[in-house]
Protein backbone atom coordinates (compact mmCIF):
# COMPACT_ATOMS: atom_id res chain seq x y z
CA UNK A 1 -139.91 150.48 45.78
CA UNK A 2 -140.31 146.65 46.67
CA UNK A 3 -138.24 145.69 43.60
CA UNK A 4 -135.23 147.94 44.62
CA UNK A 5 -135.57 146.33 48.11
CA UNK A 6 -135.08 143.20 45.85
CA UNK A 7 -132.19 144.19 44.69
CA UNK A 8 -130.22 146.01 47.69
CA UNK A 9 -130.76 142.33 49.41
CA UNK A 10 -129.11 140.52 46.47
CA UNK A 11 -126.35 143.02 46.76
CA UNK A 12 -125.98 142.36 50.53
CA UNK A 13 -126.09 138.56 49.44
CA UNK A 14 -123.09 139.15 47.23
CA UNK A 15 -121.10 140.95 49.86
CA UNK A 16 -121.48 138.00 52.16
CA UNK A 17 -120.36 135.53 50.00
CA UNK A 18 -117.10 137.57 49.56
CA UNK A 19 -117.89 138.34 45.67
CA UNK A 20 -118.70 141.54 45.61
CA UNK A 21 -116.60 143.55 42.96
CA UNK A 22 -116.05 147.22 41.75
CA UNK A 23 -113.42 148.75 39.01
CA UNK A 24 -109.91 150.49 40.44
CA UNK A 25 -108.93 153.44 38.60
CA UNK A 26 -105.06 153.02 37.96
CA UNK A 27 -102.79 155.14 36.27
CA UNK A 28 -101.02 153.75 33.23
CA UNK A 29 -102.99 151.05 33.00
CA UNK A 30 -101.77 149.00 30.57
CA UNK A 31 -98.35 149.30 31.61
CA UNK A 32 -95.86 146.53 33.35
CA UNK A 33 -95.71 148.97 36.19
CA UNK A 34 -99.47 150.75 37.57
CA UNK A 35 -100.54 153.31 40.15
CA UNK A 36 -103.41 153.02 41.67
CA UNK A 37 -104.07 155.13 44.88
CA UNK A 38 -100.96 156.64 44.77
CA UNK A 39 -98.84 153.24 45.01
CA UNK A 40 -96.87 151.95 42.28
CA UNK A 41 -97.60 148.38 41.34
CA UNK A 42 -95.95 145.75 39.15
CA UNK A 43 -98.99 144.82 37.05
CA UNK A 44 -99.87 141.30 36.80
CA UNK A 45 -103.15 141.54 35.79
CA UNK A 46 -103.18 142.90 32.13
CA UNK A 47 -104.13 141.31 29.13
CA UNK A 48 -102.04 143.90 27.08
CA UNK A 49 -99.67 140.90 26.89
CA UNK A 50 -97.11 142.54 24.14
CA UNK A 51 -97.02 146.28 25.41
CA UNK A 52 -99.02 147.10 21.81
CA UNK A 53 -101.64 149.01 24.03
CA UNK A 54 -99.66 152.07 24.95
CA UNK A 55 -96.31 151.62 21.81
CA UNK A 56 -96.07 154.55 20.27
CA UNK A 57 -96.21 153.71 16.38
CA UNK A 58 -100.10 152.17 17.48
CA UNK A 59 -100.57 155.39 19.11
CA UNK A 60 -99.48 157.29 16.20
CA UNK A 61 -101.74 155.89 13.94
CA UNK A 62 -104.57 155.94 16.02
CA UNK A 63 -104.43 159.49 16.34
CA UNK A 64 -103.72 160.07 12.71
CA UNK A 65 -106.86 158.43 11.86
CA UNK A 66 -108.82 160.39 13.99
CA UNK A 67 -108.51 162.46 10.96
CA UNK A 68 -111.40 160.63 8.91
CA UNK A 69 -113.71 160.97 11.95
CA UNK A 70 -114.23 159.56 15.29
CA UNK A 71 -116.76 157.44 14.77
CA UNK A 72 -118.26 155.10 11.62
CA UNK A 73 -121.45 156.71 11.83
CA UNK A 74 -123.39 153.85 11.10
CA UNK A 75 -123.51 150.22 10.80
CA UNK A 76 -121.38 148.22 8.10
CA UNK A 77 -124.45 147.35 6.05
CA UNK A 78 -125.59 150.48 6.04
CA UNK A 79 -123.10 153.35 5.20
CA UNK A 80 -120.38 152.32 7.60
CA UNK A 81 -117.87 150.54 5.83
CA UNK A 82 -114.67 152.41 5.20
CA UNK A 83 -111.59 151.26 3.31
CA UNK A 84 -110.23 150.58 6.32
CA UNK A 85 -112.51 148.04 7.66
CA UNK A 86 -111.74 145.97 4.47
CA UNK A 87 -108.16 146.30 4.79
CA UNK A 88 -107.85 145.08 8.60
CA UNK A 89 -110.45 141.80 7.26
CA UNK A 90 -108.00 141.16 4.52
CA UNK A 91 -104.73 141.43 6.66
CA UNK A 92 -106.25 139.43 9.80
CA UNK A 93 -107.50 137.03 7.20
CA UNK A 94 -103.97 136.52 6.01
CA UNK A 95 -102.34 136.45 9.09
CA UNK A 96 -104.19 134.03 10.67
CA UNK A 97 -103.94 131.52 6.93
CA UNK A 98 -107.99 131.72 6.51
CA UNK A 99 -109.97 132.93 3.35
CA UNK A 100 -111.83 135.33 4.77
CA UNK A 101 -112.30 137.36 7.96
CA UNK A 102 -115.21 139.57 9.86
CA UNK A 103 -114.84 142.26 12.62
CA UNK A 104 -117.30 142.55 15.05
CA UNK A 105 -117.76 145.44 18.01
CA UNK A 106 -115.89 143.00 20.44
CA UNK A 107 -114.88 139.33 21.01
CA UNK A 108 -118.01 138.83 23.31
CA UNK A 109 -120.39 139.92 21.06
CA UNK A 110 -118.43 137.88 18.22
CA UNK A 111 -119.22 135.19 20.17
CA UNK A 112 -122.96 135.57 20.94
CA UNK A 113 -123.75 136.54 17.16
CA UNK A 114 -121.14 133.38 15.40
CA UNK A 115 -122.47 130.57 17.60
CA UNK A 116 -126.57 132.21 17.42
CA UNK A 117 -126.13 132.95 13.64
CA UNK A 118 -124.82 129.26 12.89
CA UNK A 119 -126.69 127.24 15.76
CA UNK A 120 -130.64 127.12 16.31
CA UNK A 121 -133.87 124.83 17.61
CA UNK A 122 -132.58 121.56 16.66
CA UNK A 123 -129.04 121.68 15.93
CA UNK A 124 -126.45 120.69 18.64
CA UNK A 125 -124.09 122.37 20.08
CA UNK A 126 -121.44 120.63 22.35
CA UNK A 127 -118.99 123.47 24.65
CA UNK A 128 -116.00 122.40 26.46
CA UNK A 129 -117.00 123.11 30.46
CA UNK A 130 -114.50 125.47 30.98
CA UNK A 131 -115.29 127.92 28.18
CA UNK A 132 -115.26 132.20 28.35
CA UNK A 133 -118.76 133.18 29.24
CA UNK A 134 -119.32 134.65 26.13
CA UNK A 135 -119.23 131.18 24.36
CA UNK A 136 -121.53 130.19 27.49
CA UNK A 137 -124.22 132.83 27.02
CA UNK A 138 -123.75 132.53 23.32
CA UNK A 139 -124.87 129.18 23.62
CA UNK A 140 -128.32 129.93 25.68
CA UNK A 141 -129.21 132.42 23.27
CA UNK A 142 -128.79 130.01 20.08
CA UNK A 143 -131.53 127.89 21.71
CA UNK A 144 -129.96 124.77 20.68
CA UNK A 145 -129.41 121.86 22.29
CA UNK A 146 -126.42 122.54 24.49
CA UNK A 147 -124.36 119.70 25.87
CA UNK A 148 -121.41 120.69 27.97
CA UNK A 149 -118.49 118.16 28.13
CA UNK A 150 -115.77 117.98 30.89
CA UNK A 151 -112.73 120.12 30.42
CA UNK A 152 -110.80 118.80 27.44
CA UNK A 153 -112.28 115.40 27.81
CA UNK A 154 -112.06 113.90 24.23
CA UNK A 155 -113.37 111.03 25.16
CA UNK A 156 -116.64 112.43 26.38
CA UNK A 157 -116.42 114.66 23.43
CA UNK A 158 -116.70 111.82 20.91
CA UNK A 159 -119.40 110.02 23.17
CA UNK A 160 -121.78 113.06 22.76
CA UNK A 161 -121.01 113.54 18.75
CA UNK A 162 -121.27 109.47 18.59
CA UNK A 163 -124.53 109.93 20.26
CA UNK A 164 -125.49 112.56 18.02
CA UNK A 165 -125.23 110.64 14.76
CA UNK A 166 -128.33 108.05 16.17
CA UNK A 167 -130.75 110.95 15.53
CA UNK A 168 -133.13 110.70 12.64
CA UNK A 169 -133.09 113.80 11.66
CA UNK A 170 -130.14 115.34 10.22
CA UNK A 171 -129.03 118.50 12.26
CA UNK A 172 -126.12 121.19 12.43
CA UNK A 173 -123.45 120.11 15.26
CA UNK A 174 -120.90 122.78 16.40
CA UNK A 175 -118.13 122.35 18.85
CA UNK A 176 -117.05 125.50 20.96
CA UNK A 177 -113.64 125.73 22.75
CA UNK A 178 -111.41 128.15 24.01
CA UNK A 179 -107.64 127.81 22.64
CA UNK A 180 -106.09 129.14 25.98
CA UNK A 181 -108.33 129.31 28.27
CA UNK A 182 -108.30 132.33 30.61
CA UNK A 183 -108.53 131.35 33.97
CA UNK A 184 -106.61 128.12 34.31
CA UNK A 185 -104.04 128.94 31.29
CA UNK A 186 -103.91 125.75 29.82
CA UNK A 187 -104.30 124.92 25.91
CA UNK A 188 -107.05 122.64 24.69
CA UNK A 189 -106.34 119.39 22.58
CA UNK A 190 -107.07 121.01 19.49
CA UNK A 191 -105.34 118.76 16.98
CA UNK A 192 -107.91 115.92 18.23
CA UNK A 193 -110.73 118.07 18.56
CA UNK A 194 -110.00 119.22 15.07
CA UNK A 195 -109.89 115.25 13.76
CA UNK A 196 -113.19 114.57 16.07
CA UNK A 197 -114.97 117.34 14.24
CA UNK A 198 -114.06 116.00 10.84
CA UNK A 199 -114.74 112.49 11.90
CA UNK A 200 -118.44 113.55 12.86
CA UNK A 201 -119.64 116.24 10.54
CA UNK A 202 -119.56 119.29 13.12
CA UNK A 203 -118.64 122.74 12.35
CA UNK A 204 -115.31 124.19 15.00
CA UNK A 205 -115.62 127.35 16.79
CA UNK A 206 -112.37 128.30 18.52
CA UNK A 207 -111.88 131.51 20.80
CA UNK A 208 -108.30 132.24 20.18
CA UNK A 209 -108.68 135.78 22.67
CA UNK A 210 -105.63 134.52 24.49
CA UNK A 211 -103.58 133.02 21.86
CA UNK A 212 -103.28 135.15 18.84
CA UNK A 213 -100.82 137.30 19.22
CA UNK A 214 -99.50 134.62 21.82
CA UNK A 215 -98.53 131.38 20.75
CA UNK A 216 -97.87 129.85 17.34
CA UNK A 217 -95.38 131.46 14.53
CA UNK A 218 -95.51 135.07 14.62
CA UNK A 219 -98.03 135.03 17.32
CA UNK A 220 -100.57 133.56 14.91
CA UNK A 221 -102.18 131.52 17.51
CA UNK A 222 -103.01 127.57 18.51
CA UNK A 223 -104.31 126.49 14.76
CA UNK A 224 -101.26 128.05 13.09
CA UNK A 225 -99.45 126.47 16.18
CA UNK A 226 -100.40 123.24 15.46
CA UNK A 227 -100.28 123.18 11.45
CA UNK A 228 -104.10 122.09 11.34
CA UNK A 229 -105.70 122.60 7.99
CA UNK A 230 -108.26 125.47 8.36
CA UNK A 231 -111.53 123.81 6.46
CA UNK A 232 -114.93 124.00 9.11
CA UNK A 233 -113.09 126.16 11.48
CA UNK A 234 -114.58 129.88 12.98
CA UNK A 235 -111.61 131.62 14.24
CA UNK A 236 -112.91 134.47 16.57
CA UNK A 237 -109.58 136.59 17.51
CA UNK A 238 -109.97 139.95 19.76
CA UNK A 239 -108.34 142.55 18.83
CA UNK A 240 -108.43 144.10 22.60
CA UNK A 241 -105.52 141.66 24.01
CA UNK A 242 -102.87 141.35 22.60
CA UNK A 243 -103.38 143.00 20.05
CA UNK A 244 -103.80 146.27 22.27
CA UNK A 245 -106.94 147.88 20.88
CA UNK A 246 -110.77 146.87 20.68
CA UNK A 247 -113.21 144.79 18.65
CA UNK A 248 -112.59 141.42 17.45
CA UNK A 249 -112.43 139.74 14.11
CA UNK A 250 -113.89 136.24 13.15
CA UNK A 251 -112.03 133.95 10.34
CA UNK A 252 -112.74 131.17 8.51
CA UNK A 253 -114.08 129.98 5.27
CA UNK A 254 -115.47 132.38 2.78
CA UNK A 255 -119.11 130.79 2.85
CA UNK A 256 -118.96 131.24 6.29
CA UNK A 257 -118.19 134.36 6.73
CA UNK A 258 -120.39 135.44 3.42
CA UNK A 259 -123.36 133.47 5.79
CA UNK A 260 -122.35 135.75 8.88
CA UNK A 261 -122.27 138.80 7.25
CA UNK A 262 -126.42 138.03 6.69
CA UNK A 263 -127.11 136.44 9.73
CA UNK A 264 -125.11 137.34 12.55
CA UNK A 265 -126.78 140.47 14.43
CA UNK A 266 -123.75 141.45 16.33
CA UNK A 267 -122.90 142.61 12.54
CA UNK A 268 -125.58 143.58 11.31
CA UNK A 269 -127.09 145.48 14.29
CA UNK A 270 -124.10 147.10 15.38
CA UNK A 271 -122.19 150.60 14.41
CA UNK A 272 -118.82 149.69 12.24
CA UNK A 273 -115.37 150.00 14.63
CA UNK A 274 -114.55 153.82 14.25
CA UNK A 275 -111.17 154.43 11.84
CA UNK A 276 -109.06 154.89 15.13
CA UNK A 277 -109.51 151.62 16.07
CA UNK A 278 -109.10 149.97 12.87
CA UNK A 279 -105.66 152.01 12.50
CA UNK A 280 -104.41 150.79 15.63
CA UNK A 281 -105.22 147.30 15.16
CA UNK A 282 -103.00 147.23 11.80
CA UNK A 283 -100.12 149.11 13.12
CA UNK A 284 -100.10 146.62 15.94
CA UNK A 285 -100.23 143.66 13.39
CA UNK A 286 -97.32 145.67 11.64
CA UNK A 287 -95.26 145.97 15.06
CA UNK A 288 -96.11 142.24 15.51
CA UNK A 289 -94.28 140.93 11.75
CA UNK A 290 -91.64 142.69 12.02
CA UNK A 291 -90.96 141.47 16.27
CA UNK A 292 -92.31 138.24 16.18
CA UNK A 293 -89.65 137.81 19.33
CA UNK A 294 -92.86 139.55 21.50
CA UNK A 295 -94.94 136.51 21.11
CA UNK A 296 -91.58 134.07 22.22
CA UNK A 297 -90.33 136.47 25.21
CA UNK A 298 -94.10 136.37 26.46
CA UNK A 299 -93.83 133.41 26.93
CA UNK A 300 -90.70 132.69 28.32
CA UNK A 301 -91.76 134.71 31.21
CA UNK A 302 -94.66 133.12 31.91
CA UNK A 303 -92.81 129.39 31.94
CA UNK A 304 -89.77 131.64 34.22
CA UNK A 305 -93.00 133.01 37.23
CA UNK A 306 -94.70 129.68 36.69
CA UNK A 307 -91.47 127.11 37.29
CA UNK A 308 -90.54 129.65 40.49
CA UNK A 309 -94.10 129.31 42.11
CA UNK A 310 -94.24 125.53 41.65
CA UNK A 311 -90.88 125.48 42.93
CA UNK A 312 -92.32 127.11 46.02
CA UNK A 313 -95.45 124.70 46.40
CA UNK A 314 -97.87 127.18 44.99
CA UNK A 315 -100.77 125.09 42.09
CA UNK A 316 -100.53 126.36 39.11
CA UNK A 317 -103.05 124.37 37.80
CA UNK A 318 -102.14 122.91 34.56
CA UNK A 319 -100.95 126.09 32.95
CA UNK A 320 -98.27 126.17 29.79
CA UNK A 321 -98.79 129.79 28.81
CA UNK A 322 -98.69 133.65 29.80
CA UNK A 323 -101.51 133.10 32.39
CA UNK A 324 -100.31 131.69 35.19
CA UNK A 325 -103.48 131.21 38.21
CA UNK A 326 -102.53 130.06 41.81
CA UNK A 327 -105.23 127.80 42.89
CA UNK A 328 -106.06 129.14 46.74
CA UNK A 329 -110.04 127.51 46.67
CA UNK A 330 -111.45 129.44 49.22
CA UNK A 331 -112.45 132.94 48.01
CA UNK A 332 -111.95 134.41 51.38
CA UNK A 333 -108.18 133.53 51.21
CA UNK A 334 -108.25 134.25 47.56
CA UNK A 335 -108.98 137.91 48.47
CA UNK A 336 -106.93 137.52 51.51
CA UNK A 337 -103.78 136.83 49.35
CA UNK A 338 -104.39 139.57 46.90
CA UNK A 339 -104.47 141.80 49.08
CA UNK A 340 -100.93 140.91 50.87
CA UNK A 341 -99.50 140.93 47.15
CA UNK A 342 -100.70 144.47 46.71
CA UNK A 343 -99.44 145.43 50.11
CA UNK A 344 -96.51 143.70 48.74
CA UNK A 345 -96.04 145.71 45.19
CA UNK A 346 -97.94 143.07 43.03
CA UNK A 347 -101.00 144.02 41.64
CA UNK A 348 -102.82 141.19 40.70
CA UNK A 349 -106.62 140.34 40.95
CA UNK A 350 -108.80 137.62 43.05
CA UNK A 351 -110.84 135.06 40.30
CA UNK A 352 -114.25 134.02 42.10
CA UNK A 353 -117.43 132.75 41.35
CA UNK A 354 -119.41 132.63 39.48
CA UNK A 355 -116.30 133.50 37.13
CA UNK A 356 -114.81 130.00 38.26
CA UNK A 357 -116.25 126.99 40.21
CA UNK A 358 -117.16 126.90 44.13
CA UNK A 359 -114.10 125.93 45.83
CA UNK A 360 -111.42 127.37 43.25
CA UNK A 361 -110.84 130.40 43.95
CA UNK A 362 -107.61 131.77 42.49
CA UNK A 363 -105.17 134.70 41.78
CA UNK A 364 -104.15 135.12 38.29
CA UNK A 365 -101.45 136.50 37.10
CA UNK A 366 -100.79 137.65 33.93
CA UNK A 367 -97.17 138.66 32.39
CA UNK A 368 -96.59 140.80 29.52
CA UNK A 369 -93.59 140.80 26.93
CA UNK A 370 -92.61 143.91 28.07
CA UNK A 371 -91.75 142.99 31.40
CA UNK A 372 -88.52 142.55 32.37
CA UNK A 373 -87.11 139.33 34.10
CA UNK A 374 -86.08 141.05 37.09
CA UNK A 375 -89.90 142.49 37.58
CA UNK A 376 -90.87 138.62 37.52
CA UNK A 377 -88.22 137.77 39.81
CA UNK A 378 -89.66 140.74 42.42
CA UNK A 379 -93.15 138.80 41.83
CA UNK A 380 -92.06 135.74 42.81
CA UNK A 381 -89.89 137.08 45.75
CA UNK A 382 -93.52 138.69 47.08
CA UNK A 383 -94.86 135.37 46.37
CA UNK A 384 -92.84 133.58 48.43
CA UNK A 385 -93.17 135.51 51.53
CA UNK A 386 -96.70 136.63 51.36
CA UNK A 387 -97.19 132.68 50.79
CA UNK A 388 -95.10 131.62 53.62
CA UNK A 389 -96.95 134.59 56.11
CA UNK A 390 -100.29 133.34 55.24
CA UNK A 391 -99.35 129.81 55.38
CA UNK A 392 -100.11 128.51 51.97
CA UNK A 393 -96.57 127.65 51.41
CA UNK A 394 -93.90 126.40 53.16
């Protein structure tokens, strides 16, 4: 057929342009050390940043729920709404200070359904350039008005929400940022975002994926971080990070989430988390209260493998938190380093595009609390003399 023709030669386009992809099976996934093909690896490439994935009291209760059923059976609206479901809202709801809280199937369809439920044809919505793709598709399928602003650039920020006001009509705005953002690991300027949006009458949606459970007291993320008053702010947190499970949960204010629970098809469309999920999530949120040290030592190693690599003359970019990219630029030499860090013992993966720009290609790494310093001390000692042997250090 012509149109599989089509489609063999965009394949053999992406091959040539050095971004072609496909999953690894590994062993232990989730773990600070992986197999995969038979070689053991220290992971740096997991987003199971507090070891919650594979700790035994989540695993416990995951299996203990199986007991209600594997599956919801339907959608929440429908007849899929256990205790549970309510439980997990009113904990996550708590625990990240907001009135009321929302799970969805997973942080990227949270995404899609928040900013399409709130934003339509003729509101404005204004999404910080470096922002998840989730935000980014959620965005085209609003059909808004989308205006994309440079990374963190408040001042451009205020510019388009000045410019906004000089409309006629009146009109929903929304600002959309990432907290952390995922490939370059540095934290947006939330505290004047937050002040900008109050300034200008625009709704806040924040992606905390890579901060709850991460930064802030307790893990409870940038906002709680911060100590910024909670009014006109979505919260979507996944539940898949750190966290260790799956789905997501959006916070917020109660009319918001009362106007999401009738508008937002993610939620509506979309069978209820099964009861092993939910269990897990609130055993890990259990696991998290009582060691709020996870969240701190998480950190701590990703300031220890960031300070080494700069120390070496590797860019970091302008990362403060547990994601720690080495800009390489070309995506050749991207894979090209990768690959010597595997060979090496260090599993970690080449970023690309479209995922980032042309010309910044990266590795990212990735610690987790459960590391232990010496396994970031063998990173950076791989580092080092992969680096020097491909001549990207001295």
């Amino acid at each position: 057929m012509q149109s599989l023709q089509l489609l063999q030669r965009r394949l053999d386009t992406i091959h040539e342009r050095h971004l072609y992809r496909q999953p690894r099976v590994t062993v232990d996934g989730a773990e600070p050390w992986i197999t995969i093909n038979g070689q053991r690896l220290l992971n740096l490439s997991s987003n199971n940043y507090l070891g919650l994935a594979t700790h035994p009291g989540v695993k416990a209760a995951a299996a203990a729920a199986t007991q209600q059923g594997c599956g919801a059976g339907a959608s929440r609206l429908i007849a899929g709404t256990f205790e549970l479901h309510g439980i997990l809202e009113e904990r996550i709801a708590r625990f990240k200070g907001d009135e009321r809280a929302l799970l969805f199937s997973s942080g990227y369809v949270a995404n899609l359904s928040v900013i399409a439920a709130l934003a339509g044809p003729g509101d404005l919505i204004l999404s910080d350039a470096l922002n998840h793709a989730s935000l980014i598709d959620g965005c085209r399928l609003s059909r808004a008005e989308c205006q994309v602003y440079p990374h963190c650039d408040l001042n451009a920020l205020e510019a388009l929400l000045t410019q906004s006001t000089q409309s006629s009509h009146a009109r929903l705005r929304l600002v959309v940022t990432d907290t952390v953002f995922s490939m370059d690991g540095d934290i947006a300027p939330l505290a004047e975002i937050v002040e900008l949006c109050r300034r200008y009458d625009a709704l806040l949606l924040v992606d905390e994926a890579h901060a709850t459970g991460c930064l802030g007291p307790g893990g409870r993320g940038l906002i709680a971080q911060l100590g910024l008053p909670h009014s006109g702010i979505i919260t979507m947190s996944t539940l898949s990070k750190a966290l260790g499970g799956f789905g997501a949960c959006v916070s917020g204010d109660s009319l918001i989430i009362e106007y999401l629970v009738n508008t937002a098809r993610g939620f509506i469309f979309t069978t209820a988390l099964p009861p092993t999920v939910i269990a897990a999530a609130l055993a890990a949120l259990d696991i998290l209260e009582r060691e709020p040290q996870r969240a701190e030592q998480l950190q701590a190693h990703g300031a220890f493998l960031r300070r080494g690599l700069q120390a070496m003359g590797f860019n970091t970019l302008a990362s403060t938190t547990q994601i720690v990219p080495v800009l390489v630029g070309d995506s050749v030499r991207a894979l090209r380093l990768a690959e010597a860090l595997r060979q090496a013992g260090v599993f970690t993966v080449a970023i690309r595009p479209p995922t980032v720009p042309p010309g910044a290609a990266r590795v990212r790494a990735c610690v987790m609390a459960t590391h232990e310093r010496e396994d970031i001390a063998y990173a950076l000692e791989a580092f080092g003399r992969v680096g020097r042997r491909l001549n990207m250090v001295e």
